[in-house]
Protein backbone atom coordinates (compact mmCIF):
# COMPACT_ATOMS: atom_id res chain seq x y z
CA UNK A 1 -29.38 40.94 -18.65
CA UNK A 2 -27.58 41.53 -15.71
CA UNK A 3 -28.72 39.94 -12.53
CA UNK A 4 -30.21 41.72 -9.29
CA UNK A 5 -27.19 42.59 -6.83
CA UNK A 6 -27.32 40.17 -3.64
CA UNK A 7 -29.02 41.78 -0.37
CA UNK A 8 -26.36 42.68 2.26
CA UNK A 9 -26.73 41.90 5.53
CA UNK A 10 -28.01 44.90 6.53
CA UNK A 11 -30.47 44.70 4.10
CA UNK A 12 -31.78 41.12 5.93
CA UNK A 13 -31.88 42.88 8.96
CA UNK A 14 -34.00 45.20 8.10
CA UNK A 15 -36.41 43.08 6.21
CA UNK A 16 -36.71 41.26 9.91
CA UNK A 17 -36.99 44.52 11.36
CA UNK A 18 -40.16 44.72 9.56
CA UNK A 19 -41.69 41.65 10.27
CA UNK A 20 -41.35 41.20 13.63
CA UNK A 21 -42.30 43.52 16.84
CA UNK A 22 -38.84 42.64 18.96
CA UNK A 23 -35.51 41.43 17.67
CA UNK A 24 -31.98 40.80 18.53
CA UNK A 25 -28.97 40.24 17.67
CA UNK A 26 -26.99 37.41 19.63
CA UNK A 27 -23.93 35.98 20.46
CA UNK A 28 -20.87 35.34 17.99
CA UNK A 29 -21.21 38.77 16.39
CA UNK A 30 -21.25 40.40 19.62
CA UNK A 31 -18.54 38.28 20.98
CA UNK A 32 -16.77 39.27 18.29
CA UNK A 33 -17.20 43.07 18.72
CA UNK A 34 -16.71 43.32 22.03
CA UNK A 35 -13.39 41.41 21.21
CA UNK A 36 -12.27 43.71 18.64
CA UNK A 37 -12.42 41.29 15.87
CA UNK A 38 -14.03 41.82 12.45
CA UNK A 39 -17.71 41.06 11.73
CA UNK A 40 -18.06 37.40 11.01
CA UNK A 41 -19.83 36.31 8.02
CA UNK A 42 -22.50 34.49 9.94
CA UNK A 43 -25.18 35.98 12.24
CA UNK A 44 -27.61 34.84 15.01
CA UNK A 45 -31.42 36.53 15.71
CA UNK A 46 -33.91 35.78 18.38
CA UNK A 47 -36.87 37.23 17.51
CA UNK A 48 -40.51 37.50 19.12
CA UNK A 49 -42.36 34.63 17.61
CA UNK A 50 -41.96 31.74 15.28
CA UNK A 51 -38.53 32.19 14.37
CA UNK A 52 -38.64 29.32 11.54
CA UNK A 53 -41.62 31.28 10.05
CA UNK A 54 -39.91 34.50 9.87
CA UNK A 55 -36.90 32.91 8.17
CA UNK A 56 -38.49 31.40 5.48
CA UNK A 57 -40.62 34.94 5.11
CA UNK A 58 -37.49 36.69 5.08
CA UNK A 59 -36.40 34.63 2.47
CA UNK A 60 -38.88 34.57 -0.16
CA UNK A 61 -39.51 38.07 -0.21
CA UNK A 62 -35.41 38.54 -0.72
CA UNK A 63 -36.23 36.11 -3.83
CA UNK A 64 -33.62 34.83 -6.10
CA UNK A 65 -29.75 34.39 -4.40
CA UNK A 66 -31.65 33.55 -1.37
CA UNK A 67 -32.34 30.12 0.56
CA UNK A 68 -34.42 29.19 3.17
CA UNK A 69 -32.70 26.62 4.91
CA UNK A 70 -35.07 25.06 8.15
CA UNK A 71 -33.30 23.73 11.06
CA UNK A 72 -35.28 22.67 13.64
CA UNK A 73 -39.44 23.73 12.81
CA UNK A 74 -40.36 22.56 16.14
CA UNK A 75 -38.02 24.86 18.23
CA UNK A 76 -38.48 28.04 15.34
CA UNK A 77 -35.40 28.06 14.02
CA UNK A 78 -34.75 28.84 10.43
CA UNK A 79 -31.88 29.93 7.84
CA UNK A 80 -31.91 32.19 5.51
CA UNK A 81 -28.34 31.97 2.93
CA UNK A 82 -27.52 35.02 0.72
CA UNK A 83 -25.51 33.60 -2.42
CA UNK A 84 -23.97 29.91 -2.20
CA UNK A 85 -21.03 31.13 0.68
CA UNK A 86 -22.05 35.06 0.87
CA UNK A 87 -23.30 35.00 4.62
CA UNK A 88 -26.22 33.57 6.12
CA UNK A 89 -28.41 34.32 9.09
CA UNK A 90 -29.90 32.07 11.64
CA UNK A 91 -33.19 33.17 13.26
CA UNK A 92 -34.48 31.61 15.90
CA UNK A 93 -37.58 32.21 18.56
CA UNK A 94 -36.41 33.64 21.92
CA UNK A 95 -36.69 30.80 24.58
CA UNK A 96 -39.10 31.87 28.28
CA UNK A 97 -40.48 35.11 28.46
CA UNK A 98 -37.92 37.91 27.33
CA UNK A 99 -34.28 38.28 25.96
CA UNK A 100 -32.94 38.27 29.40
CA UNK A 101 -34.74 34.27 29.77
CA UNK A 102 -33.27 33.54 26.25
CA UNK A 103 -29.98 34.65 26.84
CA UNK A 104 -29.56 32.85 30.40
CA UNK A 105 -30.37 29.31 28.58
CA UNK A 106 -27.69 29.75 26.10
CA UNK A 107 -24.56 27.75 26.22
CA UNK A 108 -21.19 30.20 27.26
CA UNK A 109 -21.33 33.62 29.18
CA UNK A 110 -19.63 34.63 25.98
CA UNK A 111 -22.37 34.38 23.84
CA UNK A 112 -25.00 35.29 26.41
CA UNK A 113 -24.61 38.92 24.90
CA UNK A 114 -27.52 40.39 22.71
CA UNK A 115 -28.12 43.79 21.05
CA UNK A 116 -31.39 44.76 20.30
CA UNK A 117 -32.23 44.79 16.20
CA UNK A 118 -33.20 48.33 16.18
CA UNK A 119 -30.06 49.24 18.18
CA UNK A 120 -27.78 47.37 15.99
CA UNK A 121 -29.24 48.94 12.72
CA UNK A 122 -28.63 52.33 14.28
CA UNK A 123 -24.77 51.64 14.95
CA UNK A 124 -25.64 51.94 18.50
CA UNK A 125 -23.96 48.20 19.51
CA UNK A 126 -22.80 49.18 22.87
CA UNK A 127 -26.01 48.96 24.07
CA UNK A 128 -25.22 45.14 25.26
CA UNK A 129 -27.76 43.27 26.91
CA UNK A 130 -25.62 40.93 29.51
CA UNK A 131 -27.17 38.90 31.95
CA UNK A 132 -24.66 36.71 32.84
CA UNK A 133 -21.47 38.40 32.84
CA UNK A 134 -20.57 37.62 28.74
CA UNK A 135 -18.47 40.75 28.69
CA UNK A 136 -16.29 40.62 31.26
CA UNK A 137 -15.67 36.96 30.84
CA UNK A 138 -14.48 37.79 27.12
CA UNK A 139 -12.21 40.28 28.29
CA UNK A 140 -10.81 37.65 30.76
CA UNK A 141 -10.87 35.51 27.52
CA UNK A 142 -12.61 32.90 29.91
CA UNK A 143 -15.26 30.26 28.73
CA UNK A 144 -17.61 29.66 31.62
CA UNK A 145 -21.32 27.97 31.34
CA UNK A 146 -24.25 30.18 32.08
CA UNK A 147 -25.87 28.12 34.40
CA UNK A 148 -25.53 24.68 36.06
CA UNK A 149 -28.17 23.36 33.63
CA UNK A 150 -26.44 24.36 30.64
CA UNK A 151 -24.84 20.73 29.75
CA UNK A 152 -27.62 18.91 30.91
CA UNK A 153 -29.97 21.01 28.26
CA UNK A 154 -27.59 20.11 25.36
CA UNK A 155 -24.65 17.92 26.18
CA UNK A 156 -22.82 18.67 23.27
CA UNK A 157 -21.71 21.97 24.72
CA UNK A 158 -18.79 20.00 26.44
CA UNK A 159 -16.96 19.43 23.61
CA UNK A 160 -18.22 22.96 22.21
CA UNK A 161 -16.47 24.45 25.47
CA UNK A 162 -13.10 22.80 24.25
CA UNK A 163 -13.57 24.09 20.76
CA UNK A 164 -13.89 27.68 21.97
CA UNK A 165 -11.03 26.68 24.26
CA UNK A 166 -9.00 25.97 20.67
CA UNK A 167 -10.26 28.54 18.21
CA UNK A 168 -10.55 31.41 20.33
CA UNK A 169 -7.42 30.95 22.79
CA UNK A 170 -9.48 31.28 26.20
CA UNK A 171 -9.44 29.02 29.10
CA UNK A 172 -12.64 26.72 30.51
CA UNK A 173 -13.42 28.11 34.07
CA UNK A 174 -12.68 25.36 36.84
CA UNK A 175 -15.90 25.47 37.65
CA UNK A 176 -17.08 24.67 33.86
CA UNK A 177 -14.66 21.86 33.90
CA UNK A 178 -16.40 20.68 37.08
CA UNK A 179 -19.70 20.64 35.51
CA UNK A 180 -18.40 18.90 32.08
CA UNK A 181 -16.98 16.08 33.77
CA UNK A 182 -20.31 15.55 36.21
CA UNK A 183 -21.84 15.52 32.92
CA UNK A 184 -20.21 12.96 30.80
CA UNK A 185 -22.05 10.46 30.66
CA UNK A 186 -24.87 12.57 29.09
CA UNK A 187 -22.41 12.43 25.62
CA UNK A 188 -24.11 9.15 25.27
CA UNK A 189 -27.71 10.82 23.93
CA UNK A 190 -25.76 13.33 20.90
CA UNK A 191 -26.04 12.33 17.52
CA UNK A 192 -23.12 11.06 16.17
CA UNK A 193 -23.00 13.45 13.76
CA UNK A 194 -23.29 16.57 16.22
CA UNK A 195 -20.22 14.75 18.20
CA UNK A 196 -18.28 14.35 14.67
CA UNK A 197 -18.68 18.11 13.92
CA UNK A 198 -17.85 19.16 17.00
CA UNK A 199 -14.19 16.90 17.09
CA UNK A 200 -13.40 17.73 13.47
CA UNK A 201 -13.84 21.55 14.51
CA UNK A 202 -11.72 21.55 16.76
CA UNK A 203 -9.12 19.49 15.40
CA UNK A 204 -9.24 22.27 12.42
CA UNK A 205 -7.77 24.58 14.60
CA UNK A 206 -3.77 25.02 14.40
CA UNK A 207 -3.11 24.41 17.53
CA UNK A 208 -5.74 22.05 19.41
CA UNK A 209 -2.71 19.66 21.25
CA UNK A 210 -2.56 20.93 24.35
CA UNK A 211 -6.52 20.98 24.15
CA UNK A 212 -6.82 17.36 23.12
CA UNK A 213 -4.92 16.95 26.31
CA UNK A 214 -7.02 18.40 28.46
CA UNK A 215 -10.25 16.45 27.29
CA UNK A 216 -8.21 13.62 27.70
CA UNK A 217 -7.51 14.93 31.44
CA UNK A 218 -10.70 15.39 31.88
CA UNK A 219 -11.76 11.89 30.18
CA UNK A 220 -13.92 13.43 27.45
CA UNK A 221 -11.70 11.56 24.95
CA UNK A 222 -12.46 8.52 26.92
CA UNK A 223 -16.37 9.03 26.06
CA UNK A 224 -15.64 10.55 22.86
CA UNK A 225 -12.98 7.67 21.87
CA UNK A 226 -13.78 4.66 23.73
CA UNK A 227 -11.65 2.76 21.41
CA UNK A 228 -8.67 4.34 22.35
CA UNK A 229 -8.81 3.47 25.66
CA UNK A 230 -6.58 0.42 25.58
CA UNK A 231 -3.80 2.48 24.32
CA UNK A 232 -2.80 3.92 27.50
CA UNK A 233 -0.64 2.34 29.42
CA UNK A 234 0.56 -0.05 26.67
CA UNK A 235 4.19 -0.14 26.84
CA UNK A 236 6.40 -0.26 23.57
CA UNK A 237 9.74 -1.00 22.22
CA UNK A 238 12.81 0.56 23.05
CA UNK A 239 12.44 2.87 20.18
CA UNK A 240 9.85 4.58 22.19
CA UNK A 241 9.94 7.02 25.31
CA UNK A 242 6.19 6.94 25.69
CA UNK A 243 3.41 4.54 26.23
CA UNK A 244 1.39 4.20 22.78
CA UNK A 245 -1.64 6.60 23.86
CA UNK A 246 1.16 9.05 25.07
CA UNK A 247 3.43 8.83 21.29
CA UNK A 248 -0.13 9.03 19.44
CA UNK A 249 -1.16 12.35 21.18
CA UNK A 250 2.72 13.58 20.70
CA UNK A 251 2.40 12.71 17.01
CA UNK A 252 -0.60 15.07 16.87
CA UNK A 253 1.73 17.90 18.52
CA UNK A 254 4.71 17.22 16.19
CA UNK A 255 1.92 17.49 13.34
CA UNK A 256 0.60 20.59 14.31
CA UNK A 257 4.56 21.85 14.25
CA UNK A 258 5.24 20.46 10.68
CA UNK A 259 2.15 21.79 9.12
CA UNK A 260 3.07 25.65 10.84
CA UNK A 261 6.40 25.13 8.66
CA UNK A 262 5.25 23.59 5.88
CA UNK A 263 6.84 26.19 3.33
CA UNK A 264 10.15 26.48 5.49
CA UNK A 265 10.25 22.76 5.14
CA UNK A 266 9.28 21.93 1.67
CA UNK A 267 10.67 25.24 -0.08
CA UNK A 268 9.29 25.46 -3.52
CA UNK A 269 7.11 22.52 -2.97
CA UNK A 270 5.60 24.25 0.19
CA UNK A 271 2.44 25.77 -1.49
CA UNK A 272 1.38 22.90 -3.16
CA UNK A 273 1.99 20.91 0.06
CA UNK A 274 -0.09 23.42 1.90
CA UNK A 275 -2.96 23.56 -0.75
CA UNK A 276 -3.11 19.63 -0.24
CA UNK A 277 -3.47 20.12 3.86
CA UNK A 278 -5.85 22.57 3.04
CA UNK A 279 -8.08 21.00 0.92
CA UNK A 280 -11.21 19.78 2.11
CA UNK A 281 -12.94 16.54 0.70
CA UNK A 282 -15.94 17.16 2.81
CA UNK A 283 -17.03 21.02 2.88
CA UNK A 284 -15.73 22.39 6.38
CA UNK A 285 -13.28 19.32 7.19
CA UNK A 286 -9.79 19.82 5.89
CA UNK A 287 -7.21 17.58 5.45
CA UNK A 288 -5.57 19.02 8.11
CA UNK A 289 -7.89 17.66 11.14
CA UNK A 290 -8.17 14.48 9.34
CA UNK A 291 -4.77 13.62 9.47
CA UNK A 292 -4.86 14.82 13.58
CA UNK A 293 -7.64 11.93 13.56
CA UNK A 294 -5.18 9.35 11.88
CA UNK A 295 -2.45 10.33 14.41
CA UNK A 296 -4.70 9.55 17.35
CA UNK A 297 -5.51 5.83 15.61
CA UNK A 298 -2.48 4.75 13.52
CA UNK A 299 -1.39 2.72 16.79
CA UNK A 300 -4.65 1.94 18.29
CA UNK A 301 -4.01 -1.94 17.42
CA UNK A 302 -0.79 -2.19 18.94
CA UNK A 303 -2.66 -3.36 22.26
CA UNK A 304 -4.08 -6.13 20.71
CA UNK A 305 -1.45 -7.11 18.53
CA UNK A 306 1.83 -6.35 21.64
CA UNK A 307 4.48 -9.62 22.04
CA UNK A 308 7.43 -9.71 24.17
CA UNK A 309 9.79 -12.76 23.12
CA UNK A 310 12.29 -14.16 24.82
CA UNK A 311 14.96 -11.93 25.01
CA UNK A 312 12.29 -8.91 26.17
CA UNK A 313 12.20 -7.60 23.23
CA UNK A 314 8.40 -6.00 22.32
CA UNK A 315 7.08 -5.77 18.93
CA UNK A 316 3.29 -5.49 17.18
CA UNK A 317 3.08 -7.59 14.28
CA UNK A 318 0.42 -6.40 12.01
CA UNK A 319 -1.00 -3.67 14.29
CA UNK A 320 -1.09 -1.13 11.15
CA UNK A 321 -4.15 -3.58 10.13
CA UNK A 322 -5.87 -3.87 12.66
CA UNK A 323 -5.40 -0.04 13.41
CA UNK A 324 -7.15 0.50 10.18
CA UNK A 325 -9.66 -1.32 10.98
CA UNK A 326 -10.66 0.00 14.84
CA UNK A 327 -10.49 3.55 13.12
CA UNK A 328 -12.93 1.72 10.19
CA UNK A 329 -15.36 1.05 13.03
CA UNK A 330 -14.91 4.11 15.06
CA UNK A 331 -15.70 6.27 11.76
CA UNK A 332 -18.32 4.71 10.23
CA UNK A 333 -19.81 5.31 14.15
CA UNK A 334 -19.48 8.87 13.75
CA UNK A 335 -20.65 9.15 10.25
CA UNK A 336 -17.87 10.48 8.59
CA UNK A 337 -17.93 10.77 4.62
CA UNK A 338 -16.87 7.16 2.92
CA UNK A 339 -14.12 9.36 0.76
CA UNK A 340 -12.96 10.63 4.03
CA UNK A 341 -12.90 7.18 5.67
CA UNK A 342 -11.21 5.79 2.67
CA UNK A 343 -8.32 8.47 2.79
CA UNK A 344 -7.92 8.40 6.77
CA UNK A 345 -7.74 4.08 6.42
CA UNK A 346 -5.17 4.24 3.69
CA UNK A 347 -2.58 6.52 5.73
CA UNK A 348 -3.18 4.43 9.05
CA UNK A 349 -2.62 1.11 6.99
CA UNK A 350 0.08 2.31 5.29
CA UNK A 351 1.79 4.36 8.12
CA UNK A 352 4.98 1.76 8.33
CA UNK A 353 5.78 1.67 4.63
CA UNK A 354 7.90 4.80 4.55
CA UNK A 355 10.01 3.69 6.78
CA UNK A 356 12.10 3.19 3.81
CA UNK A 357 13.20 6.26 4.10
CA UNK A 358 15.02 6.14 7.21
CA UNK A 359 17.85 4.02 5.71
CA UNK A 360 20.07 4.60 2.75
CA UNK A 361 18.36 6.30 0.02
CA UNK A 362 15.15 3.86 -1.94
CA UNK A 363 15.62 3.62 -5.51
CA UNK A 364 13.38 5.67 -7.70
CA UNK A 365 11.85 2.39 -8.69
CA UNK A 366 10.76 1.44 -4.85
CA UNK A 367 9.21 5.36 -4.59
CA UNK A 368 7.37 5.11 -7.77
CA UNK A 369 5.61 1.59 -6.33
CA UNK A 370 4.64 3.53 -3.11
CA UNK A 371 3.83 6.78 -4.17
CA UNK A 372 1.18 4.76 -7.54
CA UNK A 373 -0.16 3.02 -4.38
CA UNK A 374 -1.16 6.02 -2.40
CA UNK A 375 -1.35 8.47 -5.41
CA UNK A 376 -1.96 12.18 -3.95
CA UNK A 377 -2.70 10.90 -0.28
CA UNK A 378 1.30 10.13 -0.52
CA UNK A 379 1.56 13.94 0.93
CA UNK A 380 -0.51 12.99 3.62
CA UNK A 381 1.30 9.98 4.39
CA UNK A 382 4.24 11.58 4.42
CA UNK A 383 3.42 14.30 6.66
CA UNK A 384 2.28 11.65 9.20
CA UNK A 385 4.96 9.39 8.64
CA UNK A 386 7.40 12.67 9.95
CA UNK A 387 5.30 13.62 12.91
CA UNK A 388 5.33 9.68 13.61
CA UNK A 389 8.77 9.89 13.79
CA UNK A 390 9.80 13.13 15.42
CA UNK A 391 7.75 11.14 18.04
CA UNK A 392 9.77 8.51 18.77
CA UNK A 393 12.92 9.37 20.96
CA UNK A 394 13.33 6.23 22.59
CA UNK A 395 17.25 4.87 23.34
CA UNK A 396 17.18 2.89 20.31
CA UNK A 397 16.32 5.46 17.94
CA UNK A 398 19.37 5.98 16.09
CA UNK A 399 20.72 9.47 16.07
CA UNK A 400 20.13 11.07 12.78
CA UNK A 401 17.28 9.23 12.18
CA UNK A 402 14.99 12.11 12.24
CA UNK A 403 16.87 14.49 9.88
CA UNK A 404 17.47 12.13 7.05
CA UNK A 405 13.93 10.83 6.99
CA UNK A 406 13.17 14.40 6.59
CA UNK A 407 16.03 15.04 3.80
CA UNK A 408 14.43 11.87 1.76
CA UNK A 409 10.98 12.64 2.05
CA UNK A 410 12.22 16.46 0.59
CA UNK A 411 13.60 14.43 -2.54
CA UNK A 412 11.01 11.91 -2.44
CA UNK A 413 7.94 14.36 -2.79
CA UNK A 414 10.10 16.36 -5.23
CA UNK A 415 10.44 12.95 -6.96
CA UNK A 416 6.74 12.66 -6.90
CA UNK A 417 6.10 16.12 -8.35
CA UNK A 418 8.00 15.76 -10.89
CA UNK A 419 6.33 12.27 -12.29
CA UNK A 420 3.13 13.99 -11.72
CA UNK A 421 4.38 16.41 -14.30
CA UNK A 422 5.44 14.17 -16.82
CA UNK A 423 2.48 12.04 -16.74
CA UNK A 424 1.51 10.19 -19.98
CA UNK A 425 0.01 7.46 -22.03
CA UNK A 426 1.98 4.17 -21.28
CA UNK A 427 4.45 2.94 -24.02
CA UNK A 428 2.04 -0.23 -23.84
CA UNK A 429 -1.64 -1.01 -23.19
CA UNK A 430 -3.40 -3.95 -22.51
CA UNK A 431 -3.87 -4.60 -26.24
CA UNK A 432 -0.55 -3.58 -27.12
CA UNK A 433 0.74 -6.77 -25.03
CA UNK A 434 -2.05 -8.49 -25.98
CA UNK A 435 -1.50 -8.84 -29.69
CA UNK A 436 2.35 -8.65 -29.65
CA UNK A 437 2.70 -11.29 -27.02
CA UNK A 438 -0.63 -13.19 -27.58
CA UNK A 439 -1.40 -12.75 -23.40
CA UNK A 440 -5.35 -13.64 -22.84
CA UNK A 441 -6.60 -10.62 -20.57
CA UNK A 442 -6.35 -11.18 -16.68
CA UNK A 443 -4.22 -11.10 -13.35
CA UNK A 444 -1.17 -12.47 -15.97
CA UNK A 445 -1.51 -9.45 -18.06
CA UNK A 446 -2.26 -6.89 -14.88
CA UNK A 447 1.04 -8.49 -13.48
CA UNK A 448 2.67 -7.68 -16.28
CA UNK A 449 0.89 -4.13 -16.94
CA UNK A 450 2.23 -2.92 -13.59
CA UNK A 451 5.15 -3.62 -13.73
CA UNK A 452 6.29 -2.41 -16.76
CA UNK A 453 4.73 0.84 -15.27
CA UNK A 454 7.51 1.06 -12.22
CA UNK A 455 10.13 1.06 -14.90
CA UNK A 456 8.47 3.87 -16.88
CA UNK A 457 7.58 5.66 -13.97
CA UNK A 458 11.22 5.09 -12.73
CA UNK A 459 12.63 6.54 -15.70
CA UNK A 460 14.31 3.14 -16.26
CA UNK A 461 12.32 2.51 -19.98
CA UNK A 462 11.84 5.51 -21.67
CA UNK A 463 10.40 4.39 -25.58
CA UNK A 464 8.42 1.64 -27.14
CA UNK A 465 10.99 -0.38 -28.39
CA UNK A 466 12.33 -0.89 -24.54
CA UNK A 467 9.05 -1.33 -23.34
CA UNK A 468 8.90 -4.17 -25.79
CA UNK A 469 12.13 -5.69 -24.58
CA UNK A 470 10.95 -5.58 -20.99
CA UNK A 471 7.95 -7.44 -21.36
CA UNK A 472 9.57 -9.78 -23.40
CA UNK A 473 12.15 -10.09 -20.69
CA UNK A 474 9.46 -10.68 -17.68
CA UNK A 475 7.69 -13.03 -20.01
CA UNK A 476 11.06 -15.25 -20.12
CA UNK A 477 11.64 -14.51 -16.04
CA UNK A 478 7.94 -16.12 -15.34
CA UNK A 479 8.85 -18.96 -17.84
CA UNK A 480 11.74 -19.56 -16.51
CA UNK A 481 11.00 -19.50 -12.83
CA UNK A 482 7.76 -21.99 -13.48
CA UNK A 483 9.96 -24.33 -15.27
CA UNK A 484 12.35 -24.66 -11.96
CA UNK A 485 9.25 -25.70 -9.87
């Protein structure tokens, strides 16, 4: 038996339309319209009444492929979600005493825009209501507050301001900025989750750099990031040009310029690359913005960790470390996903190890031990072990340097791919060596496990009988070597 087709959105809208005396359609679809974009798949009511009772109405009369989703019961504002990633519709009750109240509260001119239900069911949608000036500031593609109230209601619209400012291409009014940075300290009452959402969206966006630089002008990375604070300023060695706050926000640029040529750059390799970037562990935060996040940290312990010997020279023994650590700390803050923290930690701890390939060529043995340690998040590393380096233009940087990282890491992840391909059962197990060689199980035997698996992985023992040899031969080595003590 087939099942019922899902309601469009039209056919939520007028459900609403029946329920309630006075509705209207707000902000981000309008935005969009009077933009010339396409629909989005979300959409945003205000309605006369309890808006988190009409929602969950709404809802169970549309029945099965439906959700009621509640959001905040004491402000009425409810969700209703048609199929698992279909669309879904936020309704909410309209704030004062009429949609022209309601719309004056909101956060951006932009979205200050409404058109009534009825109106919008009739095709009539340039009937905008616009209180505030919404339309002409989209045109002028400007994001400007609606009132001087509007970050002390909800603080988190500063950083929202800055993620219109990435996704949507349009500049925060000076006098927006003005407020935002009068209103700073206020940061300090949003949930750390609302604050992580907010980052992670606009780090998502392809080309946030010169955005990030602007909060940081405007010291909203300060309130945001207080842990990066003692980055700035720090000088570094003389394979640097910048300070280390200054390289870690050019390392975020040079990212966002790798991952636009990811195909040019990786050829045949290039969609499977970009599927990786693209991926999301956590629904709605790809790889992408996580690895912007690890470029803003993967020096953040060079501060504490900055010599200068003798001779002048500076270095920052260990700061990979403790960088994974301070980002450890700053995460678990802003309640990102354990999985995500895990994958962020291993690329800042491990940032230094490719540096192997900025010399002559690694053997295939020395790639197999670091790509087993990092498995798939190898990609990852890679990518920010490039940006790392197209950062770095200091006088000592040899010429070259740059392009024949880039040329290994090519070979290296094609290296990769292709031992992905050929994965299979080891020649040996744990028994195996067990019985042949009469090893008790523990760290001896895992010693001896792993290696053996560089020199399959490495293509340098290919059948059992080798296999055999090699463990007898490592078995000698060890006896050997403890004999000489």
């Amino acid at each position: 038996m087939e099942s019922p087709p899902r309601p469009s959105a039209r056919d939520v809208l007028s459900l609403i339309s029946s329920l309630v005396d006075e509705a209207y359609v707000v902000g981000g679809i309008i935005r969009d319209r009077l933009m010339g974009a396409e629909d989005c798949a979300d959409l945003d009511l205000a309605v006369r009444g309890d808006g988190f009772v009409v929602a969950r109405q709404a809802a169970d009369r549309l029945g099965k492929g439906c959700a009621f989703v509640p959001l905040d019961e004491e402000n009425g504002t409810g969700r209703i979600v048609v199929g698992r990633t279909h669309f879904s519709l936020d309704v909410s009750s309209l704030k004062g005493d009429d949609i022209l109240e309601d719309l004056s509260r909101r956060d951006f001119t932009m979205n200050a825009v409404a058109v009534s239900l009825a109106d919008f069911l009739r095709g009539k949608d340039e009937r905008v209501i616009d209180p505030t000036g919404g339309a002409a500031d989209i045109l002028r593609r400007v994001v400007r507050a609606c009132s001087d109230r509007s970050f002390r209601d909800d603080p988190l619209r500063i950083l929202r301001a800055f993620r219109f400012n990435a996704a949507l291409d349009f500049r925060i009014s000076q006098g927006t900025l003005e407020l935002i940075q009068a209103s700073l300290q206020a940061l300090e009452s949003v949930s750390p989750e609302r604050i992580r959402d907010e980052m992670v969206a606009i780090l998502s966006t392809p080309h946030c750099w010169g955005v990030l630089r602007e909060m940081d002008r405007r010291r909203v990375l300060d309130s945001v990031f207080p842990e990066l604070l003692p980055m700035k300023g720090c000088g570094q060695s003389h394979y640097h040009h910048l300070d280390v706050w200054e390289h870690s926000l050019e390392v975020v640029r040079t990212l966002e310029a790798l991952l636009q040529r990811i195909e040019k750059l990786f050829g045949e390799r290039g969609e499977r690359v970009r599927s990786y970037v693209n991926e999301e562990p956590v629904r709605g935060r790809p790889r992408a913005a996580l690895l912007k996040l690890a470029a803003l940290f993967h020096d953040s312990g060079k501060p504490a960790t900055r010599t200068v010997d003798a001779t002048g020279r500076t270095r920052f023994f260990g700061h990979e470390r403790l960088s994974r650590s301070i980002f450890e700390e700053a995460a678990t803050r802003l309640k990102l996903a354990n999985r995500e923290i895990n994958v962020m930690a291993e690329w800042i701890g491990g940032h230094m190890r490719p540096m192997i390939l900025t010399g002559q060529p690694p053997s295939r043995r020395a790639l197999y031990r670091l790509h087993r340690a990092f498995d798939r998040e190898i990609i990852g590393l890679y990518l920010l072990f490039l940006a790392d380096l197209g950062a770095t233009r200091g006088p000592a940087r040899a010429v070259g340097d740059e392009k024949r990282a880039l040329v290994q890491v090519q070979r290296a992840l094609e290296t990769y791919f292709e031992i992905q391909g050929q994965a299979r059962p080891p020649l040996l197990n744990g028994h195996d060596v067990m019985s042949l060689f009469a090893i008790a199980a523990g760290p001896y035997l895992g010693s001896l496990l792993n290696r053996l698996a560089e020199l399959e992985g490495s293509g340098e023992v290919t059948t059992r009988e080798q296999a055999v040899e090699a463990v007898e031969e490592f078995i000698r080595q060890d006896t050997d070597t403890l004999s000489d003590q």
